[in-house]
Structures are given as structure tokens and as C-alpha cells.
PDB file of N, CA and C in Angstrom:
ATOM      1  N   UNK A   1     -89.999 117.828-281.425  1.00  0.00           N
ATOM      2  CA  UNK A   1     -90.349 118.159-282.790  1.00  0.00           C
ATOM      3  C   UNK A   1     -90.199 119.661-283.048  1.00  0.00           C
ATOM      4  N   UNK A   2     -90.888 120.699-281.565  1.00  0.00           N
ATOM      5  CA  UNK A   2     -90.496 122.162-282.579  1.00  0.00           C
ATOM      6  C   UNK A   2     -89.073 122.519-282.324  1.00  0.00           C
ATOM      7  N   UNK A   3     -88.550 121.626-281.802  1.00  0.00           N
ATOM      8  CA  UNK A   3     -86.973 121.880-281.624  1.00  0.00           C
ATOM      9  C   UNK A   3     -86.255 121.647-282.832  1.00  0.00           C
ATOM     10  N   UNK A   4     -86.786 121.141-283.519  1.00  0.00           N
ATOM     11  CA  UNK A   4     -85.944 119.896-284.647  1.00  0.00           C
ATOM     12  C   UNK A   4     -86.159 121.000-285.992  1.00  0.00           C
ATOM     13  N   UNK A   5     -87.623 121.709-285.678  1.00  0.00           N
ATOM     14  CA  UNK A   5     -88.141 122.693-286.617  1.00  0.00           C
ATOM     15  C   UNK A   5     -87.214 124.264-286.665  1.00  0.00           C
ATOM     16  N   UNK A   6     -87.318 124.544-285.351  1.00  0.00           N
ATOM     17  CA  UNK A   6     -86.801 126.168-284.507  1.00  0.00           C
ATOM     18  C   UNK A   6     -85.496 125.567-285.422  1.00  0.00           C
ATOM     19  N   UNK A   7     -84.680 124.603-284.938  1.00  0.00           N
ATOM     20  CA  UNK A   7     -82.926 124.295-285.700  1.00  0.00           C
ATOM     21  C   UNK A   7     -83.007 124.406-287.101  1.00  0.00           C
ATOM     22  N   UNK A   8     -84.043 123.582-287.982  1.00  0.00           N
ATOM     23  CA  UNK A   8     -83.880 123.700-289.325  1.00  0.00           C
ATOM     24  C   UNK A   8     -83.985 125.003-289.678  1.00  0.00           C
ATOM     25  N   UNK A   9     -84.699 125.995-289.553  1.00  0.00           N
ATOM     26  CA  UNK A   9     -85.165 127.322-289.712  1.00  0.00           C
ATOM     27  C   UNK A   9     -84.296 128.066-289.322  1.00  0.00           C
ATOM     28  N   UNK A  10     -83.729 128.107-288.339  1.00  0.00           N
ATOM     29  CA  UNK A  10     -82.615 129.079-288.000  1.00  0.00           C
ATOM     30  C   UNK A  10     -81.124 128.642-288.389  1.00  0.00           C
ATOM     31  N   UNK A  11     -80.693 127.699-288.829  1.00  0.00           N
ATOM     32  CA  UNK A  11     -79.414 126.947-289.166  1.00  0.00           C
ATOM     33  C   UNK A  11     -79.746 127.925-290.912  1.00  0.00           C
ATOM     34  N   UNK A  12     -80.874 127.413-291.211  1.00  0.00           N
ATOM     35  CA  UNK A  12     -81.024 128.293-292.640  1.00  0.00           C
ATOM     36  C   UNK A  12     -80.779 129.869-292.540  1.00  0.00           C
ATOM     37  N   UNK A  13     -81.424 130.241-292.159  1.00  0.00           N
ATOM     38  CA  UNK A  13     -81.142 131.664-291.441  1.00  0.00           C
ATOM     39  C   UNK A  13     -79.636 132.471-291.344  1.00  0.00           C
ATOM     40  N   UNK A  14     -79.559 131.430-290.437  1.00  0.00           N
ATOM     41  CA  UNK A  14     -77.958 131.507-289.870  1.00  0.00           C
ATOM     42  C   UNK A  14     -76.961 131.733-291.206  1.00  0.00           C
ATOM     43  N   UNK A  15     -77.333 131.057-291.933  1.00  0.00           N
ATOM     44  CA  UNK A  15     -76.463 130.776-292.697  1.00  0.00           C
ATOM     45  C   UNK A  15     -76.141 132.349-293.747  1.00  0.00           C
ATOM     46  N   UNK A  16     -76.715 133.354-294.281  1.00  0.00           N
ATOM     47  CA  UNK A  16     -76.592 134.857-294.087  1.00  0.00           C
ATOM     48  C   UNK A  16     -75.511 135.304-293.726  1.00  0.00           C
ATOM     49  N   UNK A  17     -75.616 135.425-292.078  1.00  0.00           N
ATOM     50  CA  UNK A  17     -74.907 136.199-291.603  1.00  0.00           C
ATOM     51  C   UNK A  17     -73.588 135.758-291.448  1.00  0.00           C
ATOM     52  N   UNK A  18     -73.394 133.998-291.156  1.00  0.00           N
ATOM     53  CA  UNK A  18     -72.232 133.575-290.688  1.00  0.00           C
ATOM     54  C   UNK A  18     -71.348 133.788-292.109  1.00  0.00           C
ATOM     55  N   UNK A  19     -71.852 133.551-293.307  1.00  0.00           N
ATOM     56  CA  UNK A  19     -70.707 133.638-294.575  1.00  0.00           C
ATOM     57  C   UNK A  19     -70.799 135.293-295.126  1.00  0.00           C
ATOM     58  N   UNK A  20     -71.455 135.977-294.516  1.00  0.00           N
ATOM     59  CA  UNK A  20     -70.892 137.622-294.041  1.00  0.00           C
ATOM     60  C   UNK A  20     -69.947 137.993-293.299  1.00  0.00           C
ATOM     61  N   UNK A  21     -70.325 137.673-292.019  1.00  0.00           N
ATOM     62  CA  UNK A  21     -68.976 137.725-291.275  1.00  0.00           C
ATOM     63  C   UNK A  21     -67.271 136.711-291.485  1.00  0.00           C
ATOM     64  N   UNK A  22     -67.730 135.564-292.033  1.00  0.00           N
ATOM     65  CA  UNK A  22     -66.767 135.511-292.895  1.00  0.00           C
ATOM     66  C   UNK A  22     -66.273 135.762-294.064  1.00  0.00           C
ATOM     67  N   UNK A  23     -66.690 136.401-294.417  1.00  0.00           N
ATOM     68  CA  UNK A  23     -66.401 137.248-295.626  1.00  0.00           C
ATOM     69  C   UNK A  23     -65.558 138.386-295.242  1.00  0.00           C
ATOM     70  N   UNK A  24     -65.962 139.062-294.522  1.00  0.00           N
ATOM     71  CA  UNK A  24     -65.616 139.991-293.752  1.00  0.00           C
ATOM     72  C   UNK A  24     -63.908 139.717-292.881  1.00  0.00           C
ATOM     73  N   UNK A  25     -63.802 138.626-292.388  1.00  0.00           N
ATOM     74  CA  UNK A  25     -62.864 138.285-291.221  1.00  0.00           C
ATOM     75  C   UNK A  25     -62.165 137.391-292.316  1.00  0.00           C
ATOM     76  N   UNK A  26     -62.465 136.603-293.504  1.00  0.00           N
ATOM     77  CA  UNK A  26     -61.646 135.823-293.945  1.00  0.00           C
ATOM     78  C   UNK A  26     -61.576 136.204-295.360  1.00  0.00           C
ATOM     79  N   UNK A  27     -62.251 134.952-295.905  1.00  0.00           N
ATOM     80  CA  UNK A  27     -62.837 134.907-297.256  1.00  0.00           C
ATOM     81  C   UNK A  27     -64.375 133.922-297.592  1.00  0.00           C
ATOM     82  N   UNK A  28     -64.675 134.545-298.979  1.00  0.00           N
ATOM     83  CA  UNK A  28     -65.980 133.548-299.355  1.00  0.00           C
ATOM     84  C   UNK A  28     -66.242 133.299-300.643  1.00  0.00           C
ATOM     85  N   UNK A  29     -66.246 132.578-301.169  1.00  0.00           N
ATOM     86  CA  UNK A  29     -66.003 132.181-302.575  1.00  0.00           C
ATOM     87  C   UNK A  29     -67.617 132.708-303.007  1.00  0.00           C
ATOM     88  N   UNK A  30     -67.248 132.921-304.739  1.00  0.00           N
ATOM     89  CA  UNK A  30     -68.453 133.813-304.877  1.00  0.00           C
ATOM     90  C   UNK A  30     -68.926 133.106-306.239  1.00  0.00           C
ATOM     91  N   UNK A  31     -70.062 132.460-306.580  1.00  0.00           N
ATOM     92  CA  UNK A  31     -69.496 131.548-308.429  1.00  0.00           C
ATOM     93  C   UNK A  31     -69.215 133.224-309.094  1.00  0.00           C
ATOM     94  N   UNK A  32     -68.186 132.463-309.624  1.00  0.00           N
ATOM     95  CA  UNK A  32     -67.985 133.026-311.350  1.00  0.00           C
ATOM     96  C   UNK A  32     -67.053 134.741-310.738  1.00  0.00           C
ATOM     97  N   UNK A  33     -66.947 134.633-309.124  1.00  0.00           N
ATOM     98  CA  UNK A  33     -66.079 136.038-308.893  1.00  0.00           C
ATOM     99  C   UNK A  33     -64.840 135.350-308.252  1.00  0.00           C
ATOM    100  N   UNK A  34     -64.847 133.910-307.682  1.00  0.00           N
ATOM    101  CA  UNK A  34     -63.370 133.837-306.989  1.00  0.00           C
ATOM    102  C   UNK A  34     -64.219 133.650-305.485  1.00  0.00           C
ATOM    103  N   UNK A  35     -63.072 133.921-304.753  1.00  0.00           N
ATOM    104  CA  UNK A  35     -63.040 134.228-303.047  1.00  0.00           C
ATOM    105  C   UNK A  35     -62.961 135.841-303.519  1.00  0.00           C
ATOM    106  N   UNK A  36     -64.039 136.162-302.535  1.00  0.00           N
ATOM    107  CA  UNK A  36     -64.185 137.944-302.133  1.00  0.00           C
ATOM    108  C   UNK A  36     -64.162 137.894-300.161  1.00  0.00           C
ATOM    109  N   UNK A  37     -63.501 139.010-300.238  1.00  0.00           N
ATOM    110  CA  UNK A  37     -63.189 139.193-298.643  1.00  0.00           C
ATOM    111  C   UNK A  37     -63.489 140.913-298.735  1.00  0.00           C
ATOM    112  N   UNK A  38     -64.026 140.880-297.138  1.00  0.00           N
ATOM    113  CA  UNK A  38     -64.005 142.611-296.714  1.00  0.00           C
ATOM    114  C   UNK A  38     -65.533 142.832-296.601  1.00  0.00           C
ATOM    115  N   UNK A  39     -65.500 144.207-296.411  1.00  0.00           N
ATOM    116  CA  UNK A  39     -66.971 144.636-296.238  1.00  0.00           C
ATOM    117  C   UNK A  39     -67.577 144.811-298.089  1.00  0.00           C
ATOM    118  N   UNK A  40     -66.780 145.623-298.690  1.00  0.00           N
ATOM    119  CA  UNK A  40     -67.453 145.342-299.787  1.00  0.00           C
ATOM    120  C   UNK A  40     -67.908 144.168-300.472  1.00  0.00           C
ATOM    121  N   UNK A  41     -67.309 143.172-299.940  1.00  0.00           N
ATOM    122  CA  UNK A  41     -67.903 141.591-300.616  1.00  0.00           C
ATOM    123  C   UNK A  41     -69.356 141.200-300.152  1.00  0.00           C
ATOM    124  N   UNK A  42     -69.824 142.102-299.184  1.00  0.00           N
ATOM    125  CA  UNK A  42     -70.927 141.422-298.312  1.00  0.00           C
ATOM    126  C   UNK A  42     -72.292 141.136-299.032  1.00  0.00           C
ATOM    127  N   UNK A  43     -72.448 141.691-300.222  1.00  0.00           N
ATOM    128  CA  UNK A  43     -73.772 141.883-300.974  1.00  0.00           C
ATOM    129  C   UNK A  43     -73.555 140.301-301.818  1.00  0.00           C
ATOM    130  N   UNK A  44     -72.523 140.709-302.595  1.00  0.00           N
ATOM    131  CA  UNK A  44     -72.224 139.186-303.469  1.00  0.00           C
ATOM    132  C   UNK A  44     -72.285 137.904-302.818  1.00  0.00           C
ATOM    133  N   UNK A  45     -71.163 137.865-301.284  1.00  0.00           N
ATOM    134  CA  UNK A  45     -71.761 136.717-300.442  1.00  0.00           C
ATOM    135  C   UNK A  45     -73.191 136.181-300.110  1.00  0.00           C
ATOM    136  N   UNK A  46     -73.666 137.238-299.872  1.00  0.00           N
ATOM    137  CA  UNK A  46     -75.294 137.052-299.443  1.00  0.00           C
ATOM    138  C   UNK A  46     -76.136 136.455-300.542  1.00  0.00           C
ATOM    139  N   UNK A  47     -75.632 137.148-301.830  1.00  0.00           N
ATOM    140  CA  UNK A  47     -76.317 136.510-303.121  1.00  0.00           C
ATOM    141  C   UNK A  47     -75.943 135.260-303.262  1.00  0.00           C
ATOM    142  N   UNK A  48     -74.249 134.555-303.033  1.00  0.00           N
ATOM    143  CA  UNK A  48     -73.588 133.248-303.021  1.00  0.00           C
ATOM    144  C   UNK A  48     -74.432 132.286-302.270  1.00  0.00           C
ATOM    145  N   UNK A  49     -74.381 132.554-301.281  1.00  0.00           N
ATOM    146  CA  UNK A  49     -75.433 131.877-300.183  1.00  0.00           C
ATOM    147  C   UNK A  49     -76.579 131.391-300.775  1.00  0.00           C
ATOM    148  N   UNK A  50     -77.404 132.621-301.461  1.00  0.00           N
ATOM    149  CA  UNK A  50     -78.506 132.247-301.758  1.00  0.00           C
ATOM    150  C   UNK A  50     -78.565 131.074-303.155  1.00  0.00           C
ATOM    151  N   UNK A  51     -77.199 131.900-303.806  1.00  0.00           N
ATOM    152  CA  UNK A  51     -77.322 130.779-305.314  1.00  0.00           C
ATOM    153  C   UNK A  51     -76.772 129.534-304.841  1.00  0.00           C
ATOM    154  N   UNK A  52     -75.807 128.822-303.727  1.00  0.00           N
ATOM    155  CA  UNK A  52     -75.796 127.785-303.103  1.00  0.00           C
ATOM    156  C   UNK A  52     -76.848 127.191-302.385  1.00  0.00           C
ATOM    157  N   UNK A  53     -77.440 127.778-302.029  1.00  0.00           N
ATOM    158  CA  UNK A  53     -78.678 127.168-301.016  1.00  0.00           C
ATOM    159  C   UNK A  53     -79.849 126.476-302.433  1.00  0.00           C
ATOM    160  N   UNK A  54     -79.873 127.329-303.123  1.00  0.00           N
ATOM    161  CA  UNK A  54     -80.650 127.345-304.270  1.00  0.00           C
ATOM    162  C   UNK A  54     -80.498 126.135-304.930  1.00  0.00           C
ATOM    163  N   UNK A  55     -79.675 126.398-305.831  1.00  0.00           N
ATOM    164  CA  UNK A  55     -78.665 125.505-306.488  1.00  0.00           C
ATOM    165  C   UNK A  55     -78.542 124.431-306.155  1.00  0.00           C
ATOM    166  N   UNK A  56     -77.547 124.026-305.484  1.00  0.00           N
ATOM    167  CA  UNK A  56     -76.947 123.017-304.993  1.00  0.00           C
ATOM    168  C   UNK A  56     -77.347 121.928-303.861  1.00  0.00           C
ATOM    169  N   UNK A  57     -78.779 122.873-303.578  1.00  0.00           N
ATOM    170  CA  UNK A  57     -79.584 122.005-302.279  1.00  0.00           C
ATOM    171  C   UNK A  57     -78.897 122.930-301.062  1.00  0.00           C
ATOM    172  N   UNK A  58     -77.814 123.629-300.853  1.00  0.00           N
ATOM    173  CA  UNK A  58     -77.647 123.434-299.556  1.00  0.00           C
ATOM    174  C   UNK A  58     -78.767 123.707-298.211  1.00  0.00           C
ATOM    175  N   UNK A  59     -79.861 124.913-298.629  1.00  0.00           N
ATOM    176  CA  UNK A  59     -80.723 124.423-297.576  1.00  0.00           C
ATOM    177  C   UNK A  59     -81.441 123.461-297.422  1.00  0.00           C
ATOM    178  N   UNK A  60     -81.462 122.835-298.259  1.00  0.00           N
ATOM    179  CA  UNK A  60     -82.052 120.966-297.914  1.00  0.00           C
ATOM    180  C   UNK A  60     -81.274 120.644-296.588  1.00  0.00           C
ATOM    181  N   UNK A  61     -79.455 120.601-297.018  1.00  0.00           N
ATOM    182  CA  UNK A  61     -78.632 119.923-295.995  1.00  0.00           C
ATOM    183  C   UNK A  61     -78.551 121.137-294.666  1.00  0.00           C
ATOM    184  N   UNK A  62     -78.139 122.753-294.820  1.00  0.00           N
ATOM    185  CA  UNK A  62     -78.665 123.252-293.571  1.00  0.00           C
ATOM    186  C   UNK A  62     -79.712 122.866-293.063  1.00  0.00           C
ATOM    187  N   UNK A  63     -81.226 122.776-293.233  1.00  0.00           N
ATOM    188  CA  UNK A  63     -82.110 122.015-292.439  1.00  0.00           C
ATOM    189  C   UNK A  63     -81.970 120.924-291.730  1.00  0.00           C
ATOM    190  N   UNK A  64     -81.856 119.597-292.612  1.00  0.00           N
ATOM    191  CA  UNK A  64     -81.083 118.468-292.239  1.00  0.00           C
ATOM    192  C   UNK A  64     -80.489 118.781-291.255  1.00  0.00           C
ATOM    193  N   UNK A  65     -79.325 118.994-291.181  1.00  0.00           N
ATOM    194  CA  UNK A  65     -78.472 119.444-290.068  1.00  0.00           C
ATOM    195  C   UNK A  65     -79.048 120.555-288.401  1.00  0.00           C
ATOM    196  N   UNK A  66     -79.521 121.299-289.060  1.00  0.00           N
ATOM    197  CA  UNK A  66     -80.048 121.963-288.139  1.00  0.00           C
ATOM    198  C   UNK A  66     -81.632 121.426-287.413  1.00  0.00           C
ATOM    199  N   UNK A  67     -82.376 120.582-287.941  1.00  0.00           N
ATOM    200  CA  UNK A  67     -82.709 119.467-287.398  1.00  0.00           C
ATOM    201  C   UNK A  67     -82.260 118.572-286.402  1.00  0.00           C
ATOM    202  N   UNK A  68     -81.204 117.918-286.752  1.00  0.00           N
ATOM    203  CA  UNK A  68     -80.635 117.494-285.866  1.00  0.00           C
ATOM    204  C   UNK A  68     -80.130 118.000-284.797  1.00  0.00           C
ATOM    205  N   UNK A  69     -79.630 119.312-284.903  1.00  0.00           N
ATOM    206  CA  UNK A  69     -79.205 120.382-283.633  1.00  0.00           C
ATOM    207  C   UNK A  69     -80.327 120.270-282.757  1.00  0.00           C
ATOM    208  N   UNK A  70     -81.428 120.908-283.476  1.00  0.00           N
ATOM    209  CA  UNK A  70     -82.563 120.744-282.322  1.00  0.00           C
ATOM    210  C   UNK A  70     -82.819 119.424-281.717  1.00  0.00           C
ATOM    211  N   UNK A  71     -82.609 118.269-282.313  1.00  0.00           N
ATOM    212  CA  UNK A  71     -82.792 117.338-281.658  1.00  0.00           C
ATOM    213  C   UNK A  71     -82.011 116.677-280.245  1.00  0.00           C
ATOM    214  N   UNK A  72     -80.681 117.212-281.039  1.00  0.00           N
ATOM    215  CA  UNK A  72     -79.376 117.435-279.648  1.00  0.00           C
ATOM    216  C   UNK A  72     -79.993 117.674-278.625  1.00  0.00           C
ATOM    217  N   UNK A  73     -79.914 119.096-279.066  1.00  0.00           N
ATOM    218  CA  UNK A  73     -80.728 119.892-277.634  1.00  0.00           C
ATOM    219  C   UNK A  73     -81.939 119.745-276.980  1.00  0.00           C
ATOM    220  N   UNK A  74     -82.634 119.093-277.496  1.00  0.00           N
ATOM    221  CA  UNK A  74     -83.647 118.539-276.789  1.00  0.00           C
ATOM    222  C   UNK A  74     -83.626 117.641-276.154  1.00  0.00           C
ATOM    223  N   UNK A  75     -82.577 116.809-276.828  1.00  0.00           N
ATOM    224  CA  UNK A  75     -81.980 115.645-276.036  1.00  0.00           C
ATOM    225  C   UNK A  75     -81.606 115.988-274.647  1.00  0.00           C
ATOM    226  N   UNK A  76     -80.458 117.023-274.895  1.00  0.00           N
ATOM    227  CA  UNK A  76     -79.706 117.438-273.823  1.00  0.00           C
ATOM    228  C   UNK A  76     -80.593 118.056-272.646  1.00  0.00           C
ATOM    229  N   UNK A  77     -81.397 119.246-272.941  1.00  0.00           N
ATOM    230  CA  UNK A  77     -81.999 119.407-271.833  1.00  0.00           C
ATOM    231  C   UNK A  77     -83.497 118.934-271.128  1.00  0.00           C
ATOM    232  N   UNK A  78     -83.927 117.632-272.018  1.00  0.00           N
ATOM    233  CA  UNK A  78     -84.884 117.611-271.549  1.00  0.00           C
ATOM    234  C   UNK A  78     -84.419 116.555-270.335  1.00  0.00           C
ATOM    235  N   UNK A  79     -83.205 116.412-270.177  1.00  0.00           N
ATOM    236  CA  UNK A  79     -82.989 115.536-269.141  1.00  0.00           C
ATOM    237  C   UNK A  79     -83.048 116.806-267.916  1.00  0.00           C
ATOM    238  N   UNK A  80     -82.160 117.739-268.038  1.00  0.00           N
ATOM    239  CA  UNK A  80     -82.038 118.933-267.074  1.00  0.00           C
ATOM    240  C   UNK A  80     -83.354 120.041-267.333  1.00  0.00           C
ATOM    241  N   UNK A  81     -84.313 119.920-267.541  1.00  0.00           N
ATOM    242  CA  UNK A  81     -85.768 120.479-267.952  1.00  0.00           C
ATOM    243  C   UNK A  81     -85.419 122.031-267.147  1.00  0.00           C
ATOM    244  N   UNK A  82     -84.777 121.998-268.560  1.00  0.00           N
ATOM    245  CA  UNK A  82     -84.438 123.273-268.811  1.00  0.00           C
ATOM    246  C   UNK A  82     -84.763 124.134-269.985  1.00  0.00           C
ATOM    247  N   UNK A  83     -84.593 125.040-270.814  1.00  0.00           N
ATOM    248  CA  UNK A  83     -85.236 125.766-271.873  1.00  0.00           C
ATOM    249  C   UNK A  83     -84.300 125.276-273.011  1.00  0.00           C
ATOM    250  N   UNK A  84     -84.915 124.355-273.856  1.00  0.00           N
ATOM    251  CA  UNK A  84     -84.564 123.938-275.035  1.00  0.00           C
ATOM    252  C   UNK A  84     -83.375 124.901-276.202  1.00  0.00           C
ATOM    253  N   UNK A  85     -84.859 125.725-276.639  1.00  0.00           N
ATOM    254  CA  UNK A  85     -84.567 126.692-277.625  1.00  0.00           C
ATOM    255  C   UNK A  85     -83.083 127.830-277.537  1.00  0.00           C
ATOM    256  N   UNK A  86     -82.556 128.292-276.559  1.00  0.00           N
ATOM    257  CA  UNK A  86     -81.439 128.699-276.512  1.00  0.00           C
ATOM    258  C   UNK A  86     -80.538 127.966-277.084  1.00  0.00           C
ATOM    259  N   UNK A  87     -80.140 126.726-276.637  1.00  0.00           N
ATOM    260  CA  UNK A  87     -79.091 125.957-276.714  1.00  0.00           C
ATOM    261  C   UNK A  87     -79.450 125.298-277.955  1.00  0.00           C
ATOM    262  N   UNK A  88     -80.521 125.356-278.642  1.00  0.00           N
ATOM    263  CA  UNK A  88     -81.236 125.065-280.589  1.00  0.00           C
ATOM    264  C   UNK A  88     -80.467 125.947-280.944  1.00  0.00           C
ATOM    265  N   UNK A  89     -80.486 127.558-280.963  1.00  0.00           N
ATOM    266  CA  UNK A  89     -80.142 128.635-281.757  1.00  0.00           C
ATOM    267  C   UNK A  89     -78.293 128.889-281.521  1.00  0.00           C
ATOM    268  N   UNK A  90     -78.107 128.119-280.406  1.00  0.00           N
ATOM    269  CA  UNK A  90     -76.219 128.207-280.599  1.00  0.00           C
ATOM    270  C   UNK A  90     -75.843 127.264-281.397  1.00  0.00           C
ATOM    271  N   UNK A  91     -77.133 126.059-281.076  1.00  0.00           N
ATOM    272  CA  UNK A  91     -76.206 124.885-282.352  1.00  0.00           C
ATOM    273  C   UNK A  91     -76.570 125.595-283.753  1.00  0.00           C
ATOM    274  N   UNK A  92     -77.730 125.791-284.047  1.00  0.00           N
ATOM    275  CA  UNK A  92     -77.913 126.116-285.564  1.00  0.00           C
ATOM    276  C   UNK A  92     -76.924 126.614-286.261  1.00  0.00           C
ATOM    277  N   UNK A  93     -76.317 127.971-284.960  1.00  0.00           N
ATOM    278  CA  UNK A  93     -75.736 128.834-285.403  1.00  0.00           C
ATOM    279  C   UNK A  93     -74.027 128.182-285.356  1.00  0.00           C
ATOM    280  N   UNK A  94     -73.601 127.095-284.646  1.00  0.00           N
ATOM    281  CA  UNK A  94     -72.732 126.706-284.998  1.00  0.00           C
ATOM    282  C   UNK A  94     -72.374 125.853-286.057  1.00  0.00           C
ATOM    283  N   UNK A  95     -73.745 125.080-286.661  1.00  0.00           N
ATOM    284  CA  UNK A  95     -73.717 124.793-287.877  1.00  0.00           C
ATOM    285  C   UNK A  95     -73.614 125.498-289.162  1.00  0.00           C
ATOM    286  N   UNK A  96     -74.108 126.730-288.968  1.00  0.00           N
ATOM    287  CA  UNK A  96     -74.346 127.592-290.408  1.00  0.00           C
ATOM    288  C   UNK A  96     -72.912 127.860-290.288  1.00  0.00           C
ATOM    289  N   UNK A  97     -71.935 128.363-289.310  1.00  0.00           N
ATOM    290  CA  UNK A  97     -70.790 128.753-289.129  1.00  0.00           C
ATOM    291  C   UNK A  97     -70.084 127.661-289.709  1.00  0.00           C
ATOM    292  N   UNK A  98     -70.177 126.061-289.782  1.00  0.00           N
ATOM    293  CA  UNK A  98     -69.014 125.331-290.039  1.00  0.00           C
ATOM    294  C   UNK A  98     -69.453 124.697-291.152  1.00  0.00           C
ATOM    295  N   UNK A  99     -70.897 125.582-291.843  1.00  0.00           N
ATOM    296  CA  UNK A  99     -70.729 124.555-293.349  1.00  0.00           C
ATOM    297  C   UNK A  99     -69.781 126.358-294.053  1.00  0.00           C
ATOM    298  N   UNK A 100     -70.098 127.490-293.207  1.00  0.00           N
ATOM    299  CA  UNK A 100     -69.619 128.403-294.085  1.00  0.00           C
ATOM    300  C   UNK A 100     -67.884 128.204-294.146  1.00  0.00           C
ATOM    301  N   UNK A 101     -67.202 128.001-293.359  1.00  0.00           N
ATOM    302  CA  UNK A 101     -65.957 127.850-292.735  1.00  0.00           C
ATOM    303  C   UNK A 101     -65.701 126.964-293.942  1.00  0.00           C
ATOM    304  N   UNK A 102     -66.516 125.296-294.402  1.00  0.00           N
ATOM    305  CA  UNK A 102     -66.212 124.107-295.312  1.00  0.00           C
ATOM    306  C   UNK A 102     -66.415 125.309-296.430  1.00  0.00           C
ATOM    307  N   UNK A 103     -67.371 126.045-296.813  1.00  0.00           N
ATOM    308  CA  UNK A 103     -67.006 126.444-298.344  1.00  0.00           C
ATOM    309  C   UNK A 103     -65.985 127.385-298.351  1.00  0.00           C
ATOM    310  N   UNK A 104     -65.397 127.783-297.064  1.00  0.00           N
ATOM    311  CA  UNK A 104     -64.050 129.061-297.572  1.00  0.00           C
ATOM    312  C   UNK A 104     -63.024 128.341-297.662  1.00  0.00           C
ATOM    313  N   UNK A 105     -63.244 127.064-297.083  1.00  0.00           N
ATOM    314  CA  UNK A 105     -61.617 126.478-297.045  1.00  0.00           C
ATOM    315  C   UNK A 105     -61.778 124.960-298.054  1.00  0.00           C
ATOM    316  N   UNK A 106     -62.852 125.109-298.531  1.00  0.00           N
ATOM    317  CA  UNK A 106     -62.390 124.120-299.805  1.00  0.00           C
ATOM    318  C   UNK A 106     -62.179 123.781-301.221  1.00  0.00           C
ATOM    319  N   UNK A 107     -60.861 124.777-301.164  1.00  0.00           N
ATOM    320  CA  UNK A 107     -60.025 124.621-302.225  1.00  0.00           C
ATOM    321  C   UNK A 107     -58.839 123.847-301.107  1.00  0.00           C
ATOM    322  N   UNK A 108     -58.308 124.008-299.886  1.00  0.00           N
ATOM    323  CA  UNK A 108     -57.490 123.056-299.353  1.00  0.00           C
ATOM    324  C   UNK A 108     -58.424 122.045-299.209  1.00  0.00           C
ATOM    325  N   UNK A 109     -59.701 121.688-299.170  1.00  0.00           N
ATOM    326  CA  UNK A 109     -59.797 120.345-299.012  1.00  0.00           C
ATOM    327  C   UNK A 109     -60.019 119.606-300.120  1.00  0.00           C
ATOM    328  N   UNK A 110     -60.646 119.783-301.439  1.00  0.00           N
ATOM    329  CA  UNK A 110     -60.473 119.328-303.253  1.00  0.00           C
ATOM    330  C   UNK A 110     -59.972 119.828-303.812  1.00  0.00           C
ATOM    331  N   UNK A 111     -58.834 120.542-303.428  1.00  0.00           N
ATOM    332  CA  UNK A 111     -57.851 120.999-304.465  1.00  0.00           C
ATOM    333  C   UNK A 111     -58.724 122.583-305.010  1.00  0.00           C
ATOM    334  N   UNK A 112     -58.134 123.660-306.096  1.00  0.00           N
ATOM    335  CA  UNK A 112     -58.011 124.870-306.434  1.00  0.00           C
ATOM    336  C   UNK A 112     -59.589 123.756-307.706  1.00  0.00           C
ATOM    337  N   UNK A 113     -60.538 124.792-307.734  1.00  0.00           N
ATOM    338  CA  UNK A 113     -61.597 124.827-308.657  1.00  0.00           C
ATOM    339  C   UNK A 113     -62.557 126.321-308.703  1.00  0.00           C
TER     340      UNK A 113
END
């Protein structure tokens, strides 16, 4: 259970920095600015994030998801009783990374909007 918690919380979290650094390394769609890329985009992303998370539910579904990470991992190591929470905070963080990755790249996946 605080595995399932530590994932929802930090997958939210996560989610910040990973559509910064892609912002930074790629692109990040911004409402009502387009895709912004670079260091100067980093303020507007951060605000995007927040008006998506807001908006649209997405930290409902980061939690969700990052929930389940922790649950992975608890899965996984409570067989090898080993320390949970590390291997929580790589999944979270590989989740916040691949819902940010789905909003830079979907205009190839529904078409230009």
C-alpha cells in the first residue's frame, strides 16, 4: 500500500521535470502557444503540465498509473526482500517520462490539432 502511494505521488511529481527536460531536448506542446522547445520554454511547460494535470484530469491518470508502478515493485521485490521504494521512484519516473513523450508526439499519433 505505501508503495502504491510513494508511486502515485512521485509519478505526479515526476511529471514537472520530465516535460522540462523534454522541452528542453525535444518539444512540448503548450495550449494556445503550439510546441515550445529550449530552455526558454521551461516556465510555460511547467504551467502546461499544470493546466493538463488540472484540466484534463491528468493527475488523476499519473496517480493511477503510478500506483500501479508501486504495486509492480512491490510485487517485484517483495519476492527478493529487498528495498521497494527505489525501484517505485524509477518506475514513477518512467511513467511521468512516457505520458510526457505521448503529449510531444501526439500530433503523429491524432493527427495536427
Amino acid at each position: 500500500m505505501r508503495a502504491a502511494l510513494v508511486g502515485a505521488v512521485a509519478t505526479c511529481a515526476f511529471a514537472f521535470p520530465a516535460a522540462a527536460l523534454l522541452a528542453v531536448a525535444y518539444r512540448f506542446p503548450v495550449p494556445v502557444g503550439g510546441y515550445q522547445s529550449g530552455v526558454d520554454a521551461v516556465p510555460l511547460v511547467l504551467a502546461a503540465v499544470m493546466f493538463y494535470g488540472v484540466t484534463f484530469g491528468g493527475f488523476v491518470l499519473l496517480a493511477v498509473l503510478g500506483a500501479a508502478a508501486g504495486a509492480i515493485a512491490h510485487r517485484i521485490r517483495r519476492a527478493g526482500d529487498r528495498p521497494v521504494m527505489g525501484l517505485t521512484l524509477w518506475l514513477s519516473l518512467g511513467v511521468a517520462g512516457a505520458a510526457s513523450l505521448t503529449l510531444a508526439l501526439l500530433d503523429y499519433l491524432i493527427g495536427p490539432w
